[in-house]
C-alpha atoms as a PDB file:
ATOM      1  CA  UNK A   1       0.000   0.000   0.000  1.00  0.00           C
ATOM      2  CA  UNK A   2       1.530   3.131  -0.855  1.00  0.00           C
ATOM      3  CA  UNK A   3       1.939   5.529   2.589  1.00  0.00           C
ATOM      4  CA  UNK A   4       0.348   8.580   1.024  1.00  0.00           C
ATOM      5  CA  UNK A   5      -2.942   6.452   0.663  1.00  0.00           C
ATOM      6  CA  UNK A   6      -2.844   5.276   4.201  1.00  0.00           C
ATOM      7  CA  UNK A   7      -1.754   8.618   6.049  1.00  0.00           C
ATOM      8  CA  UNK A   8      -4.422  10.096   8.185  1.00  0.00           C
ATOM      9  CA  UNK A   9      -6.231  13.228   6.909  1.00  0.00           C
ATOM     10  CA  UNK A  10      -4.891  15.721   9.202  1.00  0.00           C
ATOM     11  CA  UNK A  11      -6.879  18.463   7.449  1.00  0.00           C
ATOM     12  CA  UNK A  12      -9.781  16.780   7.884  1.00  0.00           C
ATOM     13  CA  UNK A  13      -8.978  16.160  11.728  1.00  0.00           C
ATOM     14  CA  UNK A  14      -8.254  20.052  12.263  1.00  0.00           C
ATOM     15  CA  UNK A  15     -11.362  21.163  10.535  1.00  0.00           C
ATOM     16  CA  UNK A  16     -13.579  19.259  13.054  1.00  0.00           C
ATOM     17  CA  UNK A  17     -11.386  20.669  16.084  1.00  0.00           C
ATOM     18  CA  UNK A  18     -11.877  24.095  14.935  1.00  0.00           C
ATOM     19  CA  UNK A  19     -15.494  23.154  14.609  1.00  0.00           C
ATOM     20  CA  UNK A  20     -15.667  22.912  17.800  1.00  0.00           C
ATOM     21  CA  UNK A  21     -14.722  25.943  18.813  1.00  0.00           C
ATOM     22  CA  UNK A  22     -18.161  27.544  17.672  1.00  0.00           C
ATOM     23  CA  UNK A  23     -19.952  24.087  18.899  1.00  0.00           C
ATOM     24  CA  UNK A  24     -22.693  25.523  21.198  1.00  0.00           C
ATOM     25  CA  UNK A  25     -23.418  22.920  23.583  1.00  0.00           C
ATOM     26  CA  UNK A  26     -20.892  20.762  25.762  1.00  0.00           C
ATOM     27  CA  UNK A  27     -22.226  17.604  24.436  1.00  0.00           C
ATOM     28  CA  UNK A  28     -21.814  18.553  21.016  1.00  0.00           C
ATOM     29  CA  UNK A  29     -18.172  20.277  21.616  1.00  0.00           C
ATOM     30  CA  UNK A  30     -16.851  17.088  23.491  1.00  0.00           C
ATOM     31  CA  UNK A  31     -18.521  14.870  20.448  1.00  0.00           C
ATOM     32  CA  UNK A  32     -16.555  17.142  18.118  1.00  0.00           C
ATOM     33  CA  UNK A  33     -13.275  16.844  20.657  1.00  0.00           C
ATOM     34  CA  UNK A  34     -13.719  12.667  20.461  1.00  0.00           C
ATOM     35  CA  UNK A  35     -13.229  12.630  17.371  1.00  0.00           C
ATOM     36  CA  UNK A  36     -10.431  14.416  16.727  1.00  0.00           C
ATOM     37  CA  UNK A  37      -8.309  15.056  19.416  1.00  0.00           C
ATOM     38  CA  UNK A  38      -6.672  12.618  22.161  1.00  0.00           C
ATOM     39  CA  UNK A  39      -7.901  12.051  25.519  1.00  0.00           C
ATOM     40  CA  UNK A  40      -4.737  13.745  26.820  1.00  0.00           C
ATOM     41  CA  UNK A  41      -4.332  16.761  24.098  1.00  0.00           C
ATOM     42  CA  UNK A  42      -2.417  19.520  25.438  1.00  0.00           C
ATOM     43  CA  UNK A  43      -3.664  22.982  24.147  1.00  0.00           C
ATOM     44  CA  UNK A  44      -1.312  26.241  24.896  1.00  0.00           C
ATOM     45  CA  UNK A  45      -1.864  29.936  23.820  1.00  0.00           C
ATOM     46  CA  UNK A  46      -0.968  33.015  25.016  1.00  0.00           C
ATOM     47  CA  UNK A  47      -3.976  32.989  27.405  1.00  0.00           C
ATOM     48  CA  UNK A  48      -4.284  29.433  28.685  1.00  0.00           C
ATOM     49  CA  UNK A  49      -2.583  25.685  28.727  1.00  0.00           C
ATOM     50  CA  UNK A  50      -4.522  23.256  29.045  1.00  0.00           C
ATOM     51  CA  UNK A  51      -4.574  19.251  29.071  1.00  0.00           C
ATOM     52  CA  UNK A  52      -7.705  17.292  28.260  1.00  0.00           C
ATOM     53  CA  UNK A  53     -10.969  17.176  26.388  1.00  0.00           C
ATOM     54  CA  UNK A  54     -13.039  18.653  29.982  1.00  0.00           C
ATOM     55  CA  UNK A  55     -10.893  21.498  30.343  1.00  0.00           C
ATOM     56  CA  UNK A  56     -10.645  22.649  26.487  1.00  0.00           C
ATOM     57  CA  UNK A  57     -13.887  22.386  26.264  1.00  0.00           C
ATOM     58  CA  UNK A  58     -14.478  24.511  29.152  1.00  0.00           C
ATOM     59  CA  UNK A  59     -12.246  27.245  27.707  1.00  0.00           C
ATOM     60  CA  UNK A  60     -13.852  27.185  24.606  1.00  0.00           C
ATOM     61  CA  UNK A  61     -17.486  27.406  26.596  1.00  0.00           C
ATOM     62  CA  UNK A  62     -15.963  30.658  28.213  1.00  0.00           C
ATOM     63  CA  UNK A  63     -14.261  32.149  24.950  1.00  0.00           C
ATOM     64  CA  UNK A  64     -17.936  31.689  23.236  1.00  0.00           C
ATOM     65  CA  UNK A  65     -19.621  33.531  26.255  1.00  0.00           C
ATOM     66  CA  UNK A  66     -17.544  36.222  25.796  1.00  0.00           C
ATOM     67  CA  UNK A  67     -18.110  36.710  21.946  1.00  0.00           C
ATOM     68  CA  UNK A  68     -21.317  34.423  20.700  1.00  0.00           C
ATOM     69  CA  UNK A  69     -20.988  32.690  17.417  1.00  0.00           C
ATOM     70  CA  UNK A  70     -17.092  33.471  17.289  1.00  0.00           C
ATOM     71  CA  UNK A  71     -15.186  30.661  15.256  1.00  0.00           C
ATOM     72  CA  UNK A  72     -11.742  29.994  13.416  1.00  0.00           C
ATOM     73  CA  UNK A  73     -11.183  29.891   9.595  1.00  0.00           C
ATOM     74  CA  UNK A  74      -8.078  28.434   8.555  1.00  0.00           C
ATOM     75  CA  UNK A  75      -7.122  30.778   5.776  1.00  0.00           C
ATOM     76  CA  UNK A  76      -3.508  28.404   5.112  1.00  0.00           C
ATOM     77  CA  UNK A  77      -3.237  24.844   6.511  1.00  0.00           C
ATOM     78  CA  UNK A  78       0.099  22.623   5.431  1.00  0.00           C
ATOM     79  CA  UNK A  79       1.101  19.456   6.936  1.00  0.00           C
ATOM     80  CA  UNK A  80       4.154  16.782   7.305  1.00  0.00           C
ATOM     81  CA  UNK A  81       4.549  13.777   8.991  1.00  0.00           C
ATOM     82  CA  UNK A  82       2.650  14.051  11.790  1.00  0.00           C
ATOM     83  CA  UNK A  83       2.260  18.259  12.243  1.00  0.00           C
ATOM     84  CA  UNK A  84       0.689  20.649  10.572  1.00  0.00           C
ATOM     85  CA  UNK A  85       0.289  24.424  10.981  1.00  0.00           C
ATOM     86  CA  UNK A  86      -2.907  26.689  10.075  1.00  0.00           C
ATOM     87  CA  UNK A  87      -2.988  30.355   9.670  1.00  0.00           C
ATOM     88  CA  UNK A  88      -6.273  31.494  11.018  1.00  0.00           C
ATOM     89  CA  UNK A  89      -8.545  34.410  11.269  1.00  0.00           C
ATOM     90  CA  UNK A  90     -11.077  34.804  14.564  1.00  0.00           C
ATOM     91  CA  UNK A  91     -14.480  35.659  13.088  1.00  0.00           C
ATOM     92  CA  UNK A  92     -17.982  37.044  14.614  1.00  0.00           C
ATOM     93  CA  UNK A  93     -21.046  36.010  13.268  1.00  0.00           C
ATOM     94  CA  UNK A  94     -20.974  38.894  10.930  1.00  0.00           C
ATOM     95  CA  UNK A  95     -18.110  37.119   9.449  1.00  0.00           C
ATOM     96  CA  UNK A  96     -16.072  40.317  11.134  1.00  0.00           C
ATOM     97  CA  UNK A  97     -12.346  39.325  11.039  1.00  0.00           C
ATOM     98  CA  UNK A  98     -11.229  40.209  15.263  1.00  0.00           C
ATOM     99  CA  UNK A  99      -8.073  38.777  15.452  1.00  0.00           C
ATOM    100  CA  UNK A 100      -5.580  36.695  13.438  1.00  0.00           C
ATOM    101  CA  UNK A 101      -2.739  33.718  13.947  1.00  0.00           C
ATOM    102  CA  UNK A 102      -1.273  30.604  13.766  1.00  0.00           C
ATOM    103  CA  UNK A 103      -1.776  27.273  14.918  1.00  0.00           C
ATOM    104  CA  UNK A 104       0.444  24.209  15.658  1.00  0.00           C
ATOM    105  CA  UNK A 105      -0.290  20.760  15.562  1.00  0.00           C
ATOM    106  CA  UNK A 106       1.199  17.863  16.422  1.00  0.00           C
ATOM    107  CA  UNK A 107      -0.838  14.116  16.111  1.00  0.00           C
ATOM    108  CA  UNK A 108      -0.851  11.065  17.701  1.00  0.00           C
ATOM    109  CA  UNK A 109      -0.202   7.423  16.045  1.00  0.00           C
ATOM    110  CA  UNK A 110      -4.312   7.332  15.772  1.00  0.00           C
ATOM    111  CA  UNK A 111      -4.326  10.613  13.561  1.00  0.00           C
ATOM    112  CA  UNK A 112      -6.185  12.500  16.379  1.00  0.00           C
ATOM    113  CA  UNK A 113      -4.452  16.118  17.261  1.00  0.00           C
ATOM    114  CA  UNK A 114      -2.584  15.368  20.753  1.00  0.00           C
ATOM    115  CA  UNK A 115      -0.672  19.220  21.017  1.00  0.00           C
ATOM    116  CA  UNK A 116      -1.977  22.266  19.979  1.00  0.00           C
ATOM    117  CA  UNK A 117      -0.208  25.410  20.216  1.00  0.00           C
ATOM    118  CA  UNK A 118      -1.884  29.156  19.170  1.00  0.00           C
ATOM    119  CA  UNK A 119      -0.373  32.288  18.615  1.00  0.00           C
ATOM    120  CA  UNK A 120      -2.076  35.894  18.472  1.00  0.00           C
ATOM    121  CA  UNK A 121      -1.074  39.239  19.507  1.00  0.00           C
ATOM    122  CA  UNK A 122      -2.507  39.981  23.019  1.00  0.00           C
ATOM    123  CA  UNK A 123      -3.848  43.287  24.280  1.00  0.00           C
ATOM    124  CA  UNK A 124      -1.433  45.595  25.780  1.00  0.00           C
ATOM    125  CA  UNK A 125      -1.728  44.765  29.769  1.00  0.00           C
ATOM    126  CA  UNK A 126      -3.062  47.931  31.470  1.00  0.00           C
END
């Protein structure tokens, strides 16, 4: 079997992560996390680090209380081996851009996303 055939569709995986950041209820977010992330992910951006499928999904609960119907649209995903990298753009529901990055990810054996790392300019402190 040739290896590109068999290699897990990592954009496919990151597109139903990101999905769940605009996921509106916790069943449906961790449903969305199950599938494509590993029981012991570890997410990291300027603002938090955390470890699991509970506490990410928590975060993104609070990051969707503070701006409803916010999600993520990769505007540049590439991948190797088992990493990729998306550059992003934050969006309201008026499809308003608020912020823009970039995304790391790393994947387990399973093709699930086990590290995530974000980066976006912050607000000044003070």
């Amino acid at each position: 079997m040739n290896p590109v055939e068999s290699a897990p569709d990592h954009h496919r995986t990151w597109t139903t992560y990101t999905l769940a950041w605009q996921a509106e209820s916790a069943s449906d977010r961790l449903a969305l996390l199950a599938r494509s992330l590993h029981p012991e992910c570890r997410y990291a951006d300027p603002l938090a680090d955390v470890i699991g499928w509970p506490a990410l999904s928590a975060y993104m609960h609070d990051l969707q209380q503070q701006i409803p119907g916010v999600h993520f649209v990769a505007t540049r995903f590439i991948t190797h081996h088992r990493c990729s990298m998306a550059q992003w753009q934050m969006r309201d529901t008026h499809e308003a851009v608020l912020s823009e990055g970039v995304s790391f990810g790393e994947y387990a054996a399973d093709g699930r996303l086990i590290r995530m790392n974000g980066f976006f300019d912050t607000p000044p402190a003070g």
